[in-house]
Protein backbone atom coordinates (compact mmCIF):
# COMPACT_ATOMS: atom_id res chain seq x y z
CA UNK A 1 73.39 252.88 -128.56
CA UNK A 2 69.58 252.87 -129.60
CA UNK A 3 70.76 249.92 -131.72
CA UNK A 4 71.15 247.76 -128.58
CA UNK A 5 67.43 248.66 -127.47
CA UNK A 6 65.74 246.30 -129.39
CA UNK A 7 67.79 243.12 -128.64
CA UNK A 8 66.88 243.42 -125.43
CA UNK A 9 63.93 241.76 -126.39
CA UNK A 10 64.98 240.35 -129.45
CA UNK A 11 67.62 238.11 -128.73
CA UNK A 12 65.98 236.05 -125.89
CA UNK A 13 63.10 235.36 -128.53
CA UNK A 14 65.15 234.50 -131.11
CA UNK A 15 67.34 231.73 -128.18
CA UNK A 16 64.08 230.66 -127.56
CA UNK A 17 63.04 229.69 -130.97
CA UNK A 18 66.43 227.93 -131.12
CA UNK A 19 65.71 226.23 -127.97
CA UNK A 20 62.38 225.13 -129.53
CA UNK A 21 63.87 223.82 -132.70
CA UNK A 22 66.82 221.35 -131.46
CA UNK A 23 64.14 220.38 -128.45
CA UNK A 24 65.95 217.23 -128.14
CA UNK A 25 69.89 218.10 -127.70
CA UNK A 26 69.64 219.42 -123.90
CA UNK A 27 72.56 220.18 -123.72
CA UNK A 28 72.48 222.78 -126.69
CA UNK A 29 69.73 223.53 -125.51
CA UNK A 30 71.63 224.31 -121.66
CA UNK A 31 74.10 226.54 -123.90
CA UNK A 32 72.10 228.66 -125.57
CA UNK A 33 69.78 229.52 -122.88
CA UNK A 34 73.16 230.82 -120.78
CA UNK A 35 74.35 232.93 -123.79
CA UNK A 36 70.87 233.92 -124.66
CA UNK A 37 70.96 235.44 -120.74
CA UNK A 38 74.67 236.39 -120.33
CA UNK A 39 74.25 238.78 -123.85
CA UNK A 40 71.04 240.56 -122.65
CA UNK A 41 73.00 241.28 -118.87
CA UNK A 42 76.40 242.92 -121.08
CA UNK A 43 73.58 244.41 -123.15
CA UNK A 44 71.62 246.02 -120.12
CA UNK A 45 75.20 246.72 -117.98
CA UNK A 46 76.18 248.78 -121.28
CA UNK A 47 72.66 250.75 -121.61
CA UNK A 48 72.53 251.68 -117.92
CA UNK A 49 75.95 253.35 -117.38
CA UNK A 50 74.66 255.18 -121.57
CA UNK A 51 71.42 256.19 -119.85
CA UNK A 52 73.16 257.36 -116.96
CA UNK A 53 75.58 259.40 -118.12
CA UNK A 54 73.67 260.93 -121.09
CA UNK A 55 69.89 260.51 -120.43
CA UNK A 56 67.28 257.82 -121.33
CA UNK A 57 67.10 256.29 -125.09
CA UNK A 58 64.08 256.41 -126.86
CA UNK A 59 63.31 254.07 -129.90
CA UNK A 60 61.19 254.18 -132.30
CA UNK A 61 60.45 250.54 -133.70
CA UNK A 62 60.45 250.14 -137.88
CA UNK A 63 60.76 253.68 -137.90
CA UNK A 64 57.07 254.42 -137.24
CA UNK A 65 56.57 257.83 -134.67
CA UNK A 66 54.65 257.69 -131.28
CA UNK A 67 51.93 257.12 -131.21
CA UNK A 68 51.69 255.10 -134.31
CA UNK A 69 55.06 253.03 -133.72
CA UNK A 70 55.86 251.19 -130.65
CA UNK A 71 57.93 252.90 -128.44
CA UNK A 72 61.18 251.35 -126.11
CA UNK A 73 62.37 253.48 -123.91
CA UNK A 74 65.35 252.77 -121.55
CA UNK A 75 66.00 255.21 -118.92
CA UNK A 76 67.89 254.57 -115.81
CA UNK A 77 65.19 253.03 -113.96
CA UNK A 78 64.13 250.57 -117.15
CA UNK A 79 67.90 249.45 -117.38
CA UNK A 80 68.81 248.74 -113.98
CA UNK A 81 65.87 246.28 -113.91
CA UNK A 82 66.41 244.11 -117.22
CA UNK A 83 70.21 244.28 -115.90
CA UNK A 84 69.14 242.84 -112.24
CA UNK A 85 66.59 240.57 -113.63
CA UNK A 86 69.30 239.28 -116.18
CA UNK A 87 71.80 238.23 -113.76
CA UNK A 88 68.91 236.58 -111.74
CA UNK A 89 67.33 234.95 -114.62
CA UNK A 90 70.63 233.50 -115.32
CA UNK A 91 71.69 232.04 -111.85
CA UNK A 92 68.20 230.58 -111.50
CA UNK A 93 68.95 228.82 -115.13
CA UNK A 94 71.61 227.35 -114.04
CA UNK A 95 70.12 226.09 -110.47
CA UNK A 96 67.14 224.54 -113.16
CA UNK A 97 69.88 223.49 -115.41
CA UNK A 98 71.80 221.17 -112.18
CA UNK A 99 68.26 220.26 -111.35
CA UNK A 100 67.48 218.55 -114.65
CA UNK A 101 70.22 216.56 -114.93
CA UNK A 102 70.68 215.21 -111.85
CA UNK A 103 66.80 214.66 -112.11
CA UNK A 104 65.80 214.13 -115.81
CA UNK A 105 62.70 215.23 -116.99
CA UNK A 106 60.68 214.74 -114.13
CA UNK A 107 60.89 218.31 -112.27
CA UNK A 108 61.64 220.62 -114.86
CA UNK A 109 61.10 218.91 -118.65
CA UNK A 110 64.24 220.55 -120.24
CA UNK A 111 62.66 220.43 -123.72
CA UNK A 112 59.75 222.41 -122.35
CA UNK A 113 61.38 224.61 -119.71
CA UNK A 114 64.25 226.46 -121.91
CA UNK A 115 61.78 227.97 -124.31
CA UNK A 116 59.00 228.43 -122.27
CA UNK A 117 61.68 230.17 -119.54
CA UNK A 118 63.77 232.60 -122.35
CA UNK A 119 60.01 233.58 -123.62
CA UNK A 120 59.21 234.67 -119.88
CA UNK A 121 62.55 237.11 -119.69
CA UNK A 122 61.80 238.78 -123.06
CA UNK A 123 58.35 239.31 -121.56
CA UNK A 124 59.80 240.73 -118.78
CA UNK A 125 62.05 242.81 -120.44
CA UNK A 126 59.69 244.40 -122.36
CA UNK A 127 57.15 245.10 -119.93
CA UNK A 128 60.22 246.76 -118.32
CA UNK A 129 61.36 248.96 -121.68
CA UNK A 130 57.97 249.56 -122.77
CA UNK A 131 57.20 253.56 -123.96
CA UNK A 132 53.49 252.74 -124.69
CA UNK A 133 50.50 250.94 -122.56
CA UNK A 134 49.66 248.18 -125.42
CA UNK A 135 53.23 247.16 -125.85
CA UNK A 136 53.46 246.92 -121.74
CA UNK A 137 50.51 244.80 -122.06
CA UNK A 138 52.34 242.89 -124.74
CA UNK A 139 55.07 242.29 -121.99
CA UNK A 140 52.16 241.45 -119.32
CA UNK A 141 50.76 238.46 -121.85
CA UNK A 142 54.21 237.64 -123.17
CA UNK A 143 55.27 236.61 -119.92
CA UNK A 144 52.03 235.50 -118.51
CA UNK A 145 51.82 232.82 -121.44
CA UNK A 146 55.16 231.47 -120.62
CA UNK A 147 54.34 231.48 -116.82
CA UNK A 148 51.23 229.33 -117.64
CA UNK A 149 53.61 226.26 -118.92
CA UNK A 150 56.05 226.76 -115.96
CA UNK A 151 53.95 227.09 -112.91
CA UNK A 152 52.14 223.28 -114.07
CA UNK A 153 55.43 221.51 -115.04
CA UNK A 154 55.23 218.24 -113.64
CA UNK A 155 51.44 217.78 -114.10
CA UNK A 156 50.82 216.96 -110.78
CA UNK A 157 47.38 217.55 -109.37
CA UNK A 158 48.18 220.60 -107.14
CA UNK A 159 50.27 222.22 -109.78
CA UNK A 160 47.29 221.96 -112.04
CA UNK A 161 44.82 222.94 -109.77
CA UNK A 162 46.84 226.11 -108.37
CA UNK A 163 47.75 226.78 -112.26
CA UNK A 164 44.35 227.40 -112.67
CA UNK A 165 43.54 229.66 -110.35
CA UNK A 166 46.83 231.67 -111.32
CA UNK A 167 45.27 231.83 -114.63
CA UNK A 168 42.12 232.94 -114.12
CA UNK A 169 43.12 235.44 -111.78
CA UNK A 170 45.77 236.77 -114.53
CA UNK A 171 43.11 236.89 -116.92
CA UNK A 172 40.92 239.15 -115.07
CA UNK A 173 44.01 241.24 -114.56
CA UNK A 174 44.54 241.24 -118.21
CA UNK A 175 41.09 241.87 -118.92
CA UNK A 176 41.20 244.96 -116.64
CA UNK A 177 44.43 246.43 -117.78
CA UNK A 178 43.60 246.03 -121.76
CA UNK A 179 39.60 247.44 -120.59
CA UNK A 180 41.98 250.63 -119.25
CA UNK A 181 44.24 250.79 -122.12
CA UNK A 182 40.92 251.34 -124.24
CA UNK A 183 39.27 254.11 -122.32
CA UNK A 184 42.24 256.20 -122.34
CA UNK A 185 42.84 255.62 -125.67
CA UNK A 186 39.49 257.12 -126.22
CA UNK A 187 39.44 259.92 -123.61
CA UNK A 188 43.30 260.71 -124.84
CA UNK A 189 43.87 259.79 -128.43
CA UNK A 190 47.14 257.61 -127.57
CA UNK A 191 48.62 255.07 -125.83
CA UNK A 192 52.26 256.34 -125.56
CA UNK A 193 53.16 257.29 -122.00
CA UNK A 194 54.71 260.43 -122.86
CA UNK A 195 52.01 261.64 -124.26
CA UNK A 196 49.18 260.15 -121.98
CA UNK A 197 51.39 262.22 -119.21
CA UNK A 198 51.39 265.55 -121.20
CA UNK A 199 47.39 265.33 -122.05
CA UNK A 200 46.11 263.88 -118.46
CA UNK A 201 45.84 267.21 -117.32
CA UNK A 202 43.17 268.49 -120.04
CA UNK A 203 40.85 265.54 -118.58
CA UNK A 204 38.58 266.39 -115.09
CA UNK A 205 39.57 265.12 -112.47
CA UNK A 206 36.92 262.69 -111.94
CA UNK A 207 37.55 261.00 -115.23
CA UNK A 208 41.32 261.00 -114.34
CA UNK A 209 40.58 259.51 -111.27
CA UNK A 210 38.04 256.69 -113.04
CA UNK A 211 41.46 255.95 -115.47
CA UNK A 212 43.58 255.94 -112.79
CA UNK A 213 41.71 253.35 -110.45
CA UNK A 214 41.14 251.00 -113.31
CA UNK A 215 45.14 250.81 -113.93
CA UNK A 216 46.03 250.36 -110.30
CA UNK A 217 43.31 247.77 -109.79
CA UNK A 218 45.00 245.81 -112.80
CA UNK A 219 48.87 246.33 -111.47
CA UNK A 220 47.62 245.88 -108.15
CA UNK A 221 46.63 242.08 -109.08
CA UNK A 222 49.91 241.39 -110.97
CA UNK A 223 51.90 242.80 -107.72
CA UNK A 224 49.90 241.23 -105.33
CA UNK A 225 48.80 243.79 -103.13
CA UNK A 226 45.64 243.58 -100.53
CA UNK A 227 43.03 242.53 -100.97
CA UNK A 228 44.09 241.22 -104.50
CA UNK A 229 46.97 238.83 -103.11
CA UNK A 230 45.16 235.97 -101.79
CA UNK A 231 45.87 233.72 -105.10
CA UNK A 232 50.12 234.39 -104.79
CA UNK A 233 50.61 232.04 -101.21
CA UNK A 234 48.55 228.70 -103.32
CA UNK A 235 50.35 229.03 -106.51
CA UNK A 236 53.67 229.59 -105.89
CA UNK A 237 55.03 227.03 -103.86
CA UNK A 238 53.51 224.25 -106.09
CA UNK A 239 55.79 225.06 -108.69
CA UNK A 240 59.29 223.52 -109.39
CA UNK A 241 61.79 225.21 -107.02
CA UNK A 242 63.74 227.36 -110.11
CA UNK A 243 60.76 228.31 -111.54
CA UNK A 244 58.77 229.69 -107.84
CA UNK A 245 62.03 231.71 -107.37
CA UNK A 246 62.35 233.30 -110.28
CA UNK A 247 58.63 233.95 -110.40
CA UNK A 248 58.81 235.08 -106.74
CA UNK A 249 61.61 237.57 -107.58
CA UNK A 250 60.42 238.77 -110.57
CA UNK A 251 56.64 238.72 -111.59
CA UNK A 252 55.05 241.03 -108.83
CA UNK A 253 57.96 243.33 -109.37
CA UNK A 254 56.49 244.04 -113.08
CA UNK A 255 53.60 245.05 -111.28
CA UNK A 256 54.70 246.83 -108.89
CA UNK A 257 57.30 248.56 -112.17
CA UNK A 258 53.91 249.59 -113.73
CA UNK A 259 52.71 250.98 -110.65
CA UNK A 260 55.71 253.21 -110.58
CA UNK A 261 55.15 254.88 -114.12
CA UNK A 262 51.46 254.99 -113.36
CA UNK A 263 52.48 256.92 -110.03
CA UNK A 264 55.08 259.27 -111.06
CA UNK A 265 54.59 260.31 -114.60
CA UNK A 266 50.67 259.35 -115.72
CA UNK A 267 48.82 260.27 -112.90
CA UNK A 268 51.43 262.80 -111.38
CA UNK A 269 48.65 265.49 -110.95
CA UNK A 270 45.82 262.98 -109.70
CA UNK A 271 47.32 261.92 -106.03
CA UNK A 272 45.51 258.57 -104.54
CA UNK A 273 48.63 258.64 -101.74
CA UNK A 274 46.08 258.15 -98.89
CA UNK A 275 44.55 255.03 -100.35
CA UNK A 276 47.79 253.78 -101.68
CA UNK A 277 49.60 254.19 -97.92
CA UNK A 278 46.87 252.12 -96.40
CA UNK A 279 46.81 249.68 -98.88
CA UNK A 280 50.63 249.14 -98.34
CA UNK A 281 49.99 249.05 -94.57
CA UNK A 282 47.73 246.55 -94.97
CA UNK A 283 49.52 244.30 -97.49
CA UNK A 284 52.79 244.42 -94.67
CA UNK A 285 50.85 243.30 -91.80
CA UNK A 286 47.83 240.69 -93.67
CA UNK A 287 51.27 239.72 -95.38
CA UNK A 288 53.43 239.21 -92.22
CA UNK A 289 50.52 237.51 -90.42
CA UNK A 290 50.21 234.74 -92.73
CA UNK A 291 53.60 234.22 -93.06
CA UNK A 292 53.87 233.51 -89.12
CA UNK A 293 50.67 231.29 -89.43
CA UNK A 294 52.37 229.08 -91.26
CA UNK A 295 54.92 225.90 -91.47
CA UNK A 296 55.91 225.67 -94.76
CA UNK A 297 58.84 227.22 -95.64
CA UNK A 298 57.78 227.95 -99.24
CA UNK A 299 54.18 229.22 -97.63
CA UNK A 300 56.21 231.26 -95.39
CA UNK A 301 58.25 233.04 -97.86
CA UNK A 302 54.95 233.62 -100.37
CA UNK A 303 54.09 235.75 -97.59
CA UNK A 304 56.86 237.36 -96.74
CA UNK A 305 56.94 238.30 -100.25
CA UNK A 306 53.22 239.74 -100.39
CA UNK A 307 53.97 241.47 -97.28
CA UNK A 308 57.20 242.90 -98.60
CA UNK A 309 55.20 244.34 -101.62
CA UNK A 310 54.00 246.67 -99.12
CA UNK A 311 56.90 248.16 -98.17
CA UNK A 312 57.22 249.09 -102.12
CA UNK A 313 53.81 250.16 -101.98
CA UNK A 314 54.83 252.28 -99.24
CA UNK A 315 57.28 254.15 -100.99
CA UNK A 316 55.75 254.87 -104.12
CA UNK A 317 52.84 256.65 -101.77
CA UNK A 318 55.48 258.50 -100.18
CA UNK A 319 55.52 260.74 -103.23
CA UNK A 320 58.80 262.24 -103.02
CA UNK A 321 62.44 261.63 -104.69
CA UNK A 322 63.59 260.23 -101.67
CA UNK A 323 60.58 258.20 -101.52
CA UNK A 324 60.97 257.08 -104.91
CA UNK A 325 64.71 256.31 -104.66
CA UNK A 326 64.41 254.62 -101.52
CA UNK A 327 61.58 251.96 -103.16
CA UNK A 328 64.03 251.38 -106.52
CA UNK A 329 67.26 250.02 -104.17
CA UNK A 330 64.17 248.03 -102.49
CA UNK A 331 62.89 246.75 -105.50
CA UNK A 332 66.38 245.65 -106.45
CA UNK A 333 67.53 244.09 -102.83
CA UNK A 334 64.23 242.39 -102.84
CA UNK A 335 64.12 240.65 -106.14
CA UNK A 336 67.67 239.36 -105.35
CA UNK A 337 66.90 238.27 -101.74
CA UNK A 338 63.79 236.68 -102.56
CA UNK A 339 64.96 234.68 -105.17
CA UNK A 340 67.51 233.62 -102.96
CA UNK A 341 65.99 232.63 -100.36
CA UNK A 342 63.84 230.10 -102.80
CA UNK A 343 66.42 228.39 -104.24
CA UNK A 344 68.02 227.87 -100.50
CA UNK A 345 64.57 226.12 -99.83
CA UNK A 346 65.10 224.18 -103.20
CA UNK A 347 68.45 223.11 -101.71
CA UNK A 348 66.75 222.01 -98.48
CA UNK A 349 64.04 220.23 -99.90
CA UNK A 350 66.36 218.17 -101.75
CA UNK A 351 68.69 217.24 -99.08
CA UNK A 352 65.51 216.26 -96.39
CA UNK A 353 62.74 215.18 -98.31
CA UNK A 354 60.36 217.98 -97.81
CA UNK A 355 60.07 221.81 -96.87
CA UNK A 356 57.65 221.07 -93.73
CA UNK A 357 59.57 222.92 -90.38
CA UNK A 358 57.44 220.42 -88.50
CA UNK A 359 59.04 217.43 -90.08
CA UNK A 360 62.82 219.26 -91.16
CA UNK A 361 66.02 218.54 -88.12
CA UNK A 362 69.21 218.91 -88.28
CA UNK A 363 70.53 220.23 -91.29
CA UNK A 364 72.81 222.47 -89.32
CA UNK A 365 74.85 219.48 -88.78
CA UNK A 366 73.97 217.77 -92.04
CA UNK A 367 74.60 220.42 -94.49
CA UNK A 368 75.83 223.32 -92.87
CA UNK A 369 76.77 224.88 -96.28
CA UNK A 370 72.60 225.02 -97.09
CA UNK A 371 72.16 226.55 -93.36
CA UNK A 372 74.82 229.89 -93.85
CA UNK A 373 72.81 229.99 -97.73
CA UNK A 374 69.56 229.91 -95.95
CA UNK A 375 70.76 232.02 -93.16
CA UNK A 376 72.28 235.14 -94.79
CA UNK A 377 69.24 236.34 -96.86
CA UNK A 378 67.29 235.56 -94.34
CA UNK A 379 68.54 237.76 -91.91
CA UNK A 380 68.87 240.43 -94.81
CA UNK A 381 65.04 239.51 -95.75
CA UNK A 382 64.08 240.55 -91.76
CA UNK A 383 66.25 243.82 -92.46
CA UNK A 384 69.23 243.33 -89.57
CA UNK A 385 72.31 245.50 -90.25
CA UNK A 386 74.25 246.23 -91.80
CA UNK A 387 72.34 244.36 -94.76
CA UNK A 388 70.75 245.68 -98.12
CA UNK A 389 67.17 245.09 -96.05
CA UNK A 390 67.87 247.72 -93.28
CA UNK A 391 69.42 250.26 -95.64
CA UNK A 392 66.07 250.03 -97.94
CA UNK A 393 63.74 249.93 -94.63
CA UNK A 394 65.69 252.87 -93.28
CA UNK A 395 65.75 254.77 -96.02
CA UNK A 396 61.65 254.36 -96.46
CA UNK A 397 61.09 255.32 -92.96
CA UNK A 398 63.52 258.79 -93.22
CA UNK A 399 61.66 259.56 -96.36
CA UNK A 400 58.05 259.13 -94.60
CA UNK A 401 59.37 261.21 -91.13
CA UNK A 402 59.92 263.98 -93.06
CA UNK A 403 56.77 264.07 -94.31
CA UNK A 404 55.70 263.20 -90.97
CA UNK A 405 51.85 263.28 -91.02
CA UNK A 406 49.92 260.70 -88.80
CA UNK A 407 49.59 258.51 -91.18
CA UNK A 408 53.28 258.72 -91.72
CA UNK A 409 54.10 257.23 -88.44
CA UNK A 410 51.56 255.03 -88.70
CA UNK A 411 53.01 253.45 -91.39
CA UNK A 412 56.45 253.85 -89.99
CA UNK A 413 55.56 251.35 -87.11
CA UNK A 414 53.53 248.78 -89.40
CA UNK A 415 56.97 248.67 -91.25
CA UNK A 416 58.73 248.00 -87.87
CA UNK A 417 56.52 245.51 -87.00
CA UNK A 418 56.43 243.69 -90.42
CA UNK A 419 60.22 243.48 -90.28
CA UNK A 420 60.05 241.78 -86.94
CA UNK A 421 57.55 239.46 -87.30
CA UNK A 422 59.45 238.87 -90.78
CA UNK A 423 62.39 238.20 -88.90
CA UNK A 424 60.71 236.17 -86.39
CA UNK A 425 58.70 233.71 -88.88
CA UNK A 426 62.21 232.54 -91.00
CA UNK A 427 64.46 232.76 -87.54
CA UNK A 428 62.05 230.02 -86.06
CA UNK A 429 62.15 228.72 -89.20
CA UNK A 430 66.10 228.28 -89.19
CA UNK A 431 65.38 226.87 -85.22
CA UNK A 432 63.37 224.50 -86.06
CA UNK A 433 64.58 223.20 -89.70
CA UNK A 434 68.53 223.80 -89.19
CA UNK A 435 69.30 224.65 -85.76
CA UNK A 436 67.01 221.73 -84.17
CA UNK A 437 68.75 217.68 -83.48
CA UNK A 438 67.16 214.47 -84.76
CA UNK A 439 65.90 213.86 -81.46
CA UNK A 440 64.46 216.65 -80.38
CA UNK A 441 60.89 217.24 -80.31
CA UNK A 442 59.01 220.05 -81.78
CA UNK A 443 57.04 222.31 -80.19
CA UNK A 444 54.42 221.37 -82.02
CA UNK A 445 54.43 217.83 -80.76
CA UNK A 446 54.47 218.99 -77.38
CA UNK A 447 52.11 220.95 -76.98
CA UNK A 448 54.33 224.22 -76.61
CA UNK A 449 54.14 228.03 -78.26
CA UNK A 450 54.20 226.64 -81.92
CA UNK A 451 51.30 224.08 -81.17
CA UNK A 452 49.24 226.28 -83.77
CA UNK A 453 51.56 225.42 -86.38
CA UNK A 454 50.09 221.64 -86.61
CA UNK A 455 46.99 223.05 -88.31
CA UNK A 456 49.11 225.00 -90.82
CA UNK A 457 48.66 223.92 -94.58
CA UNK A 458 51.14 221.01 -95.49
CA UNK A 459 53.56 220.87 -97.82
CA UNK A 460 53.02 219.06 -101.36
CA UNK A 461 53.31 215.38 -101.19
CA UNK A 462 57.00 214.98 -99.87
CA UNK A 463 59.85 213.56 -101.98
CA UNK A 464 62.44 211.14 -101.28
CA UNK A 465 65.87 212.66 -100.78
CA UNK A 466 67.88 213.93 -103.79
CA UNK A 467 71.99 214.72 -104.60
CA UNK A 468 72.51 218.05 -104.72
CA UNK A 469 74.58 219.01 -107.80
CA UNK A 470 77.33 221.13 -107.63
CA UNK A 471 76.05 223.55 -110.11
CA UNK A 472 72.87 223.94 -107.81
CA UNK A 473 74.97 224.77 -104.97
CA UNK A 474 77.08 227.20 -106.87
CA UNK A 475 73.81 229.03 -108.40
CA UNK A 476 73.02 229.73 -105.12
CA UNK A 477 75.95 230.51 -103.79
CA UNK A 478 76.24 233.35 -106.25
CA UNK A 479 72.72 234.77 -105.49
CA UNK A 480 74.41 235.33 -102.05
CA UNK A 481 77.02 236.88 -102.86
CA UNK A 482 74.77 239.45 -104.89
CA UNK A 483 72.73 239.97 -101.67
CA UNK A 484 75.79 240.82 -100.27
CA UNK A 485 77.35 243.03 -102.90
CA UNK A 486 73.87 245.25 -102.84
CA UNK A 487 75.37 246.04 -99.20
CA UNK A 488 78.85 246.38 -99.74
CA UNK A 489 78.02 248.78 -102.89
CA UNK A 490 75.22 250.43 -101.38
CA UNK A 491 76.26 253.35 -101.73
CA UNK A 492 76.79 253.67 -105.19
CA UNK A 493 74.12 251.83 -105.62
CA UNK A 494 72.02 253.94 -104.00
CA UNK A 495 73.37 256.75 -105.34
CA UNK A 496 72.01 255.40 -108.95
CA UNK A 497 68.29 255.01 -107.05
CA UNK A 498 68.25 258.62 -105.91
CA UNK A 499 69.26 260.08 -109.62
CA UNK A 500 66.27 257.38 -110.71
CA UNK A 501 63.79 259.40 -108.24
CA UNK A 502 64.89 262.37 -108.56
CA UNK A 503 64.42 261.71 -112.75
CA UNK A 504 60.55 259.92 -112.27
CA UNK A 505 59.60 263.06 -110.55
CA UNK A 506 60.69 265.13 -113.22
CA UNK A 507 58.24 266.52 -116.40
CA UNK A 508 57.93 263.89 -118.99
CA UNK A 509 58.93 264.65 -122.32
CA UNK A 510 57.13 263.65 -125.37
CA UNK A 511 58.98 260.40 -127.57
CA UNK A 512 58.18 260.15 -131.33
CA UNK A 513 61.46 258.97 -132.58
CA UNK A 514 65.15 257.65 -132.08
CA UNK A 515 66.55 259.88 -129.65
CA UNK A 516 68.24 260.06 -126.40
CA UNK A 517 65.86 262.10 -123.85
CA UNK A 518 68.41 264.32 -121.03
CA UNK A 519 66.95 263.52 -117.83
């Protein structure tokens, strides 16, 4: 099985070269991106039930040992994420793919976007199967490069001024992480995890905690966590609706991914839970806040999805396998929900012109199909039950009362908050946008509880009204029924999550070669 490792990676930079070359046959083009993305999700289904059943694979790349060699390394955690990113990177393809040719080149250039998209998943992917720090990095850039074509598709002033400001603030994270991959290469004499996890103990714990800072400061940016998430709600919603869902359901979770490994296995004996749980509690609720101060729908979610963050956040600070499994199923329900819920707002702004709730009526009546696709993660998002979002918000908040300090229960009730207010900011969203006739006037007009809401930022310049292809429809479609698979196979599901904490938590054992590694 080690064999399969590589093309994990592999294989969507080898579509994407293909891509590249016959640039001007789309529709090759079209079919090789969905192979590319269909192979890697058989690929990653295979690995994770391997990994599962006989521990994680370690792989040694051209043969050369840690910590010369790069390192891949799929354990349970690694492979449920390229498999879950997989599947989303492929439904949002096709949304992109209906998009374009009902469009032409003027949203998403397809010339442009299939390369530039199939580079960004085998950056993800490796950042996710990554044994070392440089060759996570690699992932980080990888991706990040691709990201910078797809955020300014379109060329349009605001993409290219919130482009900007997404790349400089990825730089600095870069600069950061590869500044932290240097000093504990010289403090440690390697780069590989394994071994960085073995040796961290030999170091004081002052210079452990100097390392360890300097790598959550860098993940911290890339997941968007206060105070470092104030450039995620500008330079999302700019972007083409395909590619500000899949970046919405995917990027910060790499962070956040890091985060984990830095958590459970680098740092295990150098705790910063405190600051971590009060950095999560104040990601929810700055989050939440801003996403109820708003009348965007694409604003909204931004900050639902900065102030969902924390609830990861939350977890990981939890420290313990429940903890830990708890903020995995999270991670999963949330990169599927979230995505999701973007491409519903794609849908929306297609069928009335713009995303503004100010300026959106009717669509209940109009297209009630987009209302029940908008409606069902959005109720999941807010965490009612008996969806994937209460079973990952329950499970955090059992794992922090038994811990039960004050600043347990603290957080418990910022979470219970956040997921009201959550539920609050995309229900009056649904009132207002779906639920609300042609001639009724807002509150906003009037004068009445939502007044506020006629100061929030605008939109982008709005659009004329589009068809709808089928194929978008269906894309989304799907990514429902996925949101409602995570709750109707919860529990093995979350069976998988708790073997993945209890594993994290577990000694780390040194990789040099091709081998599987019992967990």
């Amino acid at each position: 099985m080690s064999a399969l490792v590589p093309l994990l990676v592999t294989i969507p930079l080898l579509g994407a070269a293909v891509t590249l070359i016959f640039g001007k046959r789309l529709r090759l083009q079209a079919t090789v991106s969905i192979i590319t993305l269909a192979v890697v999700s058989v690929i990653a289904a295979v690995l994770l039930v391997t990994v599962d059943a006989h521990g994680a694979i370690a792989v040694s790349v051209g043969g050369w040992p840690a910590p010369f060699g790069i390192v891949l390394y799929v354990d349970r955690l690694a492979a449920l994420l390229v498999l879950i990113s997989s599947i989303v990177l492929l439904a949002v393809l096709l949304f992109s793919i209906g998009q374009g040719a009902a469009d032409g080149a003027e949203e998403t250039p397809i010339s442009i976007f299939n390369p530039s998209y199939l580079i960004l998943a085998a950056g993800i992917f490796n950042a996710f199967i990554a044994g070392d720090l440089f060759n996570l990095y690699v992932g980080f850039e990888i991706l990040l490069v691709a990201s910078y074509v797809l955020i300014t598709l379109g060329s349009t002033e605001s993409r290219i001024r919130t482009g900007a400001v997404y790349i400089v603030v990825s730089l600095v994270s870069s600069i950061l992480f590869l500044a932290a991959i240097a000093v504990i290469y010289g403090a440690l004499g390697t780069v590989n995890m394994a071994q960085i996890a073995q040796r961290m103990g030999e170091l004081p714990q002052e210079t452990q905690l100097v390392l360890h800072l300097l790598l959550v400061a860098a993940f911290g940016i890339k997941a968007a966590i206060f105070p470092v998430s104030f450039w995620l709600p500008d330079s999302y919603p700019t972007a083409p609706a395909p590619v500000t869902a899949v970046f919405a359901g995917l990027l910060t979770k790499v962070g956040v991914y890091a985060l984990i490994r830095t958590e459970t296995q680098l740092f295990a004996s150098n705790s910063i839970d405190t600051l971590l749980l009060i950095i999560a509690l104040a990601t929810m609720i700055v989050g939440v806040l801003g996403a109820v101060a708003q009348a965007e729908l694409k604003r909204i979610l931004s900050f639902t999805l900065v102030s969902h963050v924390g609830y990861m956040i939350f977890g990981l600070a939890i420290a313990t396998p429940a903890a830990i499994g708890a903020t995995v199923y999270y991670i999963v329900h949330h990169i599927v929900v979230q995505t999701t819920l973007f491409l519903a707002v794609g849908l929306v702004e297609r069928r009335a012109g713009s995303t503004s709730i100010l300026k959106v009526k009717g669509l209940m009546r109009a297209a009630p199909l987009i209302a029940v696709l908008y409606f069902v993660p959005a109720i999941n998002l807010g965490g009612l039950p008996p969806f994937s979002g209460f079973i990952g918000k329950f499970a955090l908040f059992e794992a922090a009362a038994s811990v039960g300090t004050p600043l347990m229960i603290v957080l418990i009730f910022g979470g219970i908050i956040t997921s009201l207010l959550t539920l609050y900011a995309l229900m009056r969203a649904w009132n207002l946008a779906f639920w609300r006739e042609d001639d009724d006037t807002s509150d906003a007009e009037a004068g009445g509880h939502t007044a506020f809401l006629g100061t929030a930022p605008a939109a982008d310049d709005e659009s004329q009204r589009r068809r709808i292809p089928v194929i978008m429809t269906v894309a989304t479609g799907g990514m429902v029924a996925v949101t409602l698979a995570l709750t109707i196979f919860a529990g093995p599901l979350y069976a998988l999550c708790d073997r993945i904490g209890d594993a994290l938590l577990q000694p780390v054992q040194l990789v040099f070669a091709d081998e599987e590694v019992g967990e």
